[in-house]
N, C-alpha and C. Protein backbone atom coordinates (compact mmCIF):
# COMPACT_ATOMS: atom_id res chain seq x y z
N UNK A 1 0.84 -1.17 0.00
CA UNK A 1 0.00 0.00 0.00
C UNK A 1 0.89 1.24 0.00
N UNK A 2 0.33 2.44 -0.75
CA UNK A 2 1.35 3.53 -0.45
C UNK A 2 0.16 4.68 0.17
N UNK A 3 0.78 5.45 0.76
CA UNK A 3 0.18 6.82 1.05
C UNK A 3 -0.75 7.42 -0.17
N UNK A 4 -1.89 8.54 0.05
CA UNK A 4 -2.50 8.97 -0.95
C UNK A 4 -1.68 10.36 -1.35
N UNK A 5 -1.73 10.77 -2.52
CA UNK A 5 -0.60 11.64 -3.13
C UNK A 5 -1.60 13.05 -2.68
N UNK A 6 -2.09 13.29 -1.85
CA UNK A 6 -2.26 14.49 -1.23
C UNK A 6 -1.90 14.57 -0.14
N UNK A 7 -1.19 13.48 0.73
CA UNK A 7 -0.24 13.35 1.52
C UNK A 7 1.24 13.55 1.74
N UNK A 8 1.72 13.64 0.34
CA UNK A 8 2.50 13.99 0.11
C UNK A 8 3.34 15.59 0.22
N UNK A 9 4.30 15.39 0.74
CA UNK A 9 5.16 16.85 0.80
C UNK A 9 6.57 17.01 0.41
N UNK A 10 7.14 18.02 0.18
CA UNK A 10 8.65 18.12 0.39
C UNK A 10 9.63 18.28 0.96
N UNK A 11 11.04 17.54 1.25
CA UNK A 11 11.72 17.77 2.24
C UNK A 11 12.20 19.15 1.82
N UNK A 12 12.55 20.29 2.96
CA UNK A 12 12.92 21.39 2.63
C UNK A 12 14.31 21.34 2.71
N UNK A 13 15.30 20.18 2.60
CA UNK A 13 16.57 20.54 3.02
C UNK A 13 17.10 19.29 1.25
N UNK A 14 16.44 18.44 1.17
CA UNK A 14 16.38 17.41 0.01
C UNK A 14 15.79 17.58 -1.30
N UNK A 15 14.63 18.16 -1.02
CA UNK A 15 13.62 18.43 -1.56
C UNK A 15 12.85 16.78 -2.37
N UNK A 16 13.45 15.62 -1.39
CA UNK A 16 12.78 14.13 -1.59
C UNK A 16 11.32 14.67 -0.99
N UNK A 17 10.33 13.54 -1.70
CA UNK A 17 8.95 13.59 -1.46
C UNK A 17 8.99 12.66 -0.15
N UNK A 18 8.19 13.23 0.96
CA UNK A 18 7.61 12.49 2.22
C UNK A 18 6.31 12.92 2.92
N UNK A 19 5.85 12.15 3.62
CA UNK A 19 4.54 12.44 4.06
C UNK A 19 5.01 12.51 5.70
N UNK A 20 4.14 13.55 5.92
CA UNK A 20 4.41 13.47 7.53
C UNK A 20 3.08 12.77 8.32
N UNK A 21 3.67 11.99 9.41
CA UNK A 21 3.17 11.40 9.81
C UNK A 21 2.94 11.95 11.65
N UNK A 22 1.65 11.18 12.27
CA UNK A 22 2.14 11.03 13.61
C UNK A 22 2.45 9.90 14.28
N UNK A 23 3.45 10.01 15.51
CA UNK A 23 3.46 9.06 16.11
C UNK A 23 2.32 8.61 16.77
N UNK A 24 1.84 6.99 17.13
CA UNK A 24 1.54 6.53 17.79
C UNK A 24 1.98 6.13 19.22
N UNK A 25 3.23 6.94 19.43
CA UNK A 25 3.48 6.97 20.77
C UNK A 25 3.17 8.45 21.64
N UNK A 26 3.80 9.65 21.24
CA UNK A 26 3.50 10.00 21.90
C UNK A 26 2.59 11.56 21.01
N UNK A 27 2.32 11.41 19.61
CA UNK A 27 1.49 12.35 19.12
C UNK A 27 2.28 13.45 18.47
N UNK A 28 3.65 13.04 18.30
CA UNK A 28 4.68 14.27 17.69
C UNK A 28 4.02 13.62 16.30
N UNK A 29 5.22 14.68 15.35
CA UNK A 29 5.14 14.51 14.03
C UNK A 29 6.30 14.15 13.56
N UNK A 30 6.30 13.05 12.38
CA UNK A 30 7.66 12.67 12.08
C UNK A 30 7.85 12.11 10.62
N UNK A 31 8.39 12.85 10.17
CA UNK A 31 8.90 12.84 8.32
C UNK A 31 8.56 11.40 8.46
N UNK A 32 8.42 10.75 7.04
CA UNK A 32 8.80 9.64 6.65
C UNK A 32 8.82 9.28 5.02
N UNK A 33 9.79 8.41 4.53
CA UNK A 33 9.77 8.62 3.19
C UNK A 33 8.57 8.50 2.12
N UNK A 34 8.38 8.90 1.08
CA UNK A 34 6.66 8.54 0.54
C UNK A 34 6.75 6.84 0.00
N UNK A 35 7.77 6.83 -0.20
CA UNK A 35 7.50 5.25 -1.03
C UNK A 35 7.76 4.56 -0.35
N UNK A 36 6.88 2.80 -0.46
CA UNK A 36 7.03 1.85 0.86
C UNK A 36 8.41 1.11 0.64
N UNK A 37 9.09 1.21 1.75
CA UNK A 37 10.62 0.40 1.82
C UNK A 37 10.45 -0.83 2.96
N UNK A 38 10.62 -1.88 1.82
CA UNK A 38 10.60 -3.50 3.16
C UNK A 38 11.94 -3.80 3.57
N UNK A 39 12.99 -2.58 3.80
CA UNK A 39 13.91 -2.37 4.78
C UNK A 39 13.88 -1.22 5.70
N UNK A 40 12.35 -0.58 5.42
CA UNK A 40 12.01 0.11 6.70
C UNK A 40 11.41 -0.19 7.95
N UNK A 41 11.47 0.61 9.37
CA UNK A 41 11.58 -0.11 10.71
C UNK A 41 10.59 0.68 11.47
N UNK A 42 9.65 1.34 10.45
CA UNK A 42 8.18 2.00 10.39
C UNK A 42 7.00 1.78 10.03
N UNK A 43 6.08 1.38 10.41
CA UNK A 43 4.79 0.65 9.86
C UNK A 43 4.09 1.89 9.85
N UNK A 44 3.22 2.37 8.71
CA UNK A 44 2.86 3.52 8.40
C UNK A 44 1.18 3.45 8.72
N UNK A 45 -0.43 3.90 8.76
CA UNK A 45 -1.41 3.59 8.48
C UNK A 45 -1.98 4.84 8.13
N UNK A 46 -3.57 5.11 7.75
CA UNK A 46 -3.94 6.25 7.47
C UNK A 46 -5.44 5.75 8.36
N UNK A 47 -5.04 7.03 9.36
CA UNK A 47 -6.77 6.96 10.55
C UNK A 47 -8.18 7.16 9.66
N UNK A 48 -9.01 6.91 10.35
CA UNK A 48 -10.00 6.75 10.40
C UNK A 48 -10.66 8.28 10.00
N UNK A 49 -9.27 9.53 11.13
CA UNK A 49 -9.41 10.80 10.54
C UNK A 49 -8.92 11.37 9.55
N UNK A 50 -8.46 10.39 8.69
CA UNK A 50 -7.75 10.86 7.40
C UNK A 50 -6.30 11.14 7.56
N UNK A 51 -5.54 11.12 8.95
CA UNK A 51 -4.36 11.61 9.22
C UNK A 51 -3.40 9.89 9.25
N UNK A 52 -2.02 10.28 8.58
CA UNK A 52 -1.34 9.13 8.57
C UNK A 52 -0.93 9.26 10.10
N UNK A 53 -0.54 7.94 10.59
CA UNK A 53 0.26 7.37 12.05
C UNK A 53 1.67 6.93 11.86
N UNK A 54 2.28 6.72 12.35
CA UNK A 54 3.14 5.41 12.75
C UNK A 54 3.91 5.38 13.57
N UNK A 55 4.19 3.84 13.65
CA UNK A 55 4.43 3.15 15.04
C UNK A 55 6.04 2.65 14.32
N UNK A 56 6.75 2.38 15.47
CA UNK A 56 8.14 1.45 15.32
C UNK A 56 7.61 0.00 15.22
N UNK A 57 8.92 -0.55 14.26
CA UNK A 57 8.19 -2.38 14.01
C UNK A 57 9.35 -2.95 15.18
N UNK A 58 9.45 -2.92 16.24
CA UNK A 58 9.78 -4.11 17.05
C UNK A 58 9.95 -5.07 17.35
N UNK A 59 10.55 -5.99 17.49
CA UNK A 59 10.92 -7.22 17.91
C UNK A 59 9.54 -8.13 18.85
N UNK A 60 8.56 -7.12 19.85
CA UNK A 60 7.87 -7.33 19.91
C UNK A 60 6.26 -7.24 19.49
N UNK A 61 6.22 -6.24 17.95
CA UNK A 61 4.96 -6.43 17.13
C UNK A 61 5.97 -5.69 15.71
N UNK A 62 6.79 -7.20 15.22
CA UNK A 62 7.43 -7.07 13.98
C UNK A 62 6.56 -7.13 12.85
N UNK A 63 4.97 -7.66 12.98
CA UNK A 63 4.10 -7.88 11.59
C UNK A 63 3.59 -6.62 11.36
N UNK A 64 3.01 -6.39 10.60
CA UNK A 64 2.60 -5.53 9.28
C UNK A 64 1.05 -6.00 9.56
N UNK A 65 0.07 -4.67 9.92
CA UNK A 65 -0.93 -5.12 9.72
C UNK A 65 -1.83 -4.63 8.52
N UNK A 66 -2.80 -5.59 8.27
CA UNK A 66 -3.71 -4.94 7.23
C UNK A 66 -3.94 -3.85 7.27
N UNK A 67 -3.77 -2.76 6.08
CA UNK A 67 -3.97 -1.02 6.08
C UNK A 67 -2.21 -0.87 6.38
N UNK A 68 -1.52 -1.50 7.09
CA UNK A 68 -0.40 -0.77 6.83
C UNK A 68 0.34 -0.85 5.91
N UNK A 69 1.74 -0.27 5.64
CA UNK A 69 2.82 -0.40 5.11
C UNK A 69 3.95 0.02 5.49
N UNK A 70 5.14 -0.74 5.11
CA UNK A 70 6.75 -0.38 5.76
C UNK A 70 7.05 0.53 4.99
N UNK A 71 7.94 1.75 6.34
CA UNK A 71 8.41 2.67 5.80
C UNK A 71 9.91 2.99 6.33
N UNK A 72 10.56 3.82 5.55
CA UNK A 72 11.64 4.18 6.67
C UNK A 72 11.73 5.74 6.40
N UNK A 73 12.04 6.47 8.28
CA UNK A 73 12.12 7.51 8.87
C UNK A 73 13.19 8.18 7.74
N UNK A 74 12.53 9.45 7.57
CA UNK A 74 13.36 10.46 6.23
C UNK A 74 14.44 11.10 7.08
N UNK A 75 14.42 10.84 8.40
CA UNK A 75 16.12 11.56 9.00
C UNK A 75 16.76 10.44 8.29
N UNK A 76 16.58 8.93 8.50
CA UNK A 76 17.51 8.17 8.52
C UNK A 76 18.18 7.90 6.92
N UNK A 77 17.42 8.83 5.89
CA UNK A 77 18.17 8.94 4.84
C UNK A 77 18.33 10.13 3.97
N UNK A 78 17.75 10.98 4.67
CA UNK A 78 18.11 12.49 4.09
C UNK A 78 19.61 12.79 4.02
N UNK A 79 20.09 13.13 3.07
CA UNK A 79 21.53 13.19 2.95
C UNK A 79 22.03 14.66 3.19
N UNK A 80 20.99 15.73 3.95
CA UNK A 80 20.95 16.93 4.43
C UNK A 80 20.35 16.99 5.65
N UNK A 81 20.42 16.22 6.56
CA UNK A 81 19.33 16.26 7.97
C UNK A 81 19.85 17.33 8.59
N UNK A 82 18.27 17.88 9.45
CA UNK A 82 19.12 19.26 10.25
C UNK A 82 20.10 18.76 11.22
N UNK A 83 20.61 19.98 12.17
CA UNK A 83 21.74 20.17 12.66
C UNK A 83 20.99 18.93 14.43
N UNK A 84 21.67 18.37 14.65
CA UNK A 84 21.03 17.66 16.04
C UNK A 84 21.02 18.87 17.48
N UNK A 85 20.18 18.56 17.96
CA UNK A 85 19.83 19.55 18.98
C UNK A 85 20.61 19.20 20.07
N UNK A 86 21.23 20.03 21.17
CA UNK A 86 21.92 19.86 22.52
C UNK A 86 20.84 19.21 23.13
N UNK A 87 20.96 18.74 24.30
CA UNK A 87 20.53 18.04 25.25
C UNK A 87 20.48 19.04 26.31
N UNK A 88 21.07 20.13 26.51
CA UNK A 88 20.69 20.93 27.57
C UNK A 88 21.87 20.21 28.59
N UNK A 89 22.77 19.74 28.09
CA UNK A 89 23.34 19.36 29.66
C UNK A 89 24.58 20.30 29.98
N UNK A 90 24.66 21.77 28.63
CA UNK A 90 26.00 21.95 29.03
C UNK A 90 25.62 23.33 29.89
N UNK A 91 26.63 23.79 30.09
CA UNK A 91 26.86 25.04 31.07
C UNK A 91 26.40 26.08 30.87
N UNK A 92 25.25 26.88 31.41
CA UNK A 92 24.09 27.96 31.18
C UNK A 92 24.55 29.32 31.52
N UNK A 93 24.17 30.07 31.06
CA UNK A 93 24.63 31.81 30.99
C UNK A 93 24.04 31.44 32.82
N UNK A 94 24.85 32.52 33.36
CA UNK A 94 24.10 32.88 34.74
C UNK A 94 23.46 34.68 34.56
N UNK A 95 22.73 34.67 35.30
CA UNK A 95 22.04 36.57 34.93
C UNK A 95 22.25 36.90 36.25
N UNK A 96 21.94 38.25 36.38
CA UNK A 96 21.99 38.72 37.34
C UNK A 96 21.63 38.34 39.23
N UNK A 97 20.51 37.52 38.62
CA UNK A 97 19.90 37.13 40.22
C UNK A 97 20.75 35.54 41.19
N UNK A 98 21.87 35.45 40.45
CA UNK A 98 22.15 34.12 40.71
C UNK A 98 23.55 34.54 41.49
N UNK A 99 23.44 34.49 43.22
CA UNK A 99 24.80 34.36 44.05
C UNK A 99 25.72 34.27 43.33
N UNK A 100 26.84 35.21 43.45
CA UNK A 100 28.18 34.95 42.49
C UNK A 100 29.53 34.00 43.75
N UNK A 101 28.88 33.76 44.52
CA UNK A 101 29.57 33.34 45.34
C UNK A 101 28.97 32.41 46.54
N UNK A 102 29.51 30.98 46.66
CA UNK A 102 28.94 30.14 48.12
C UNK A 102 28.31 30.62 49.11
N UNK A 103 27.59 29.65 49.94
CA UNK A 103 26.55 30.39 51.10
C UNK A 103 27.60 30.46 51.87
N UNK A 104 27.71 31.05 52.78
CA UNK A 104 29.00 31.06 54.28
C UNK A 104 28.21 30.62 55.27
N UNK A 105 29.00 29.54 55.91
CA UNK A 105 27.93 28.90 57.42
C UNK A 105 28.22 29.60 58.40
């Protein structure tokens, strides 16, 4: 099965055709390529509201169900993916309200 071609969009960094999808985990949105790949590790579907889903194929629900199709995630082959985001773990501007110096006991 493939996606319906009004689903379809462009990558803005590739300009490859993909449909965006949501997750079934937690409701983000996440590129995926338009054409079905059976070396992708994405099972794709189209709701009930007309909006595509998808889920990861796992080790523990590796089948393909009726209405779906395998896809694979357009980071994992965009040959322009954006820049990866920090994690926030490194060392933060301090401003004005923040002790410039230890408490004294």
């Amino acid at each position: 099965m493939k996606p319906a071609s009004h689903h379809r969009a462009k990558c803005k960094r590739c300009y490859a055709s993909i449909v965006w999808c949501l997750t079934s985990a937690n409701g983000r949105r996440q590129p995926v390529n338009f054409e079905p790949d059976e070396a992708g590790n994405v099972a794709v579907s189209s709701g009930a509201d007309g909006v595509l889903y998808v889920r990861t194929v796992t080790a523990d629900r590796p089948d393909i169900r009726p209405g779906e199709w395998r896809a694979m995630p357009h980071h994992a082959t965009c040959p322009s993916p954006p820049p990866r985001r920090s994690s926030g773990g490194g060392q933060r501007a301090t401003s004005g309200a923040v002790r410039p110096v230890p408490w004294q006991r």
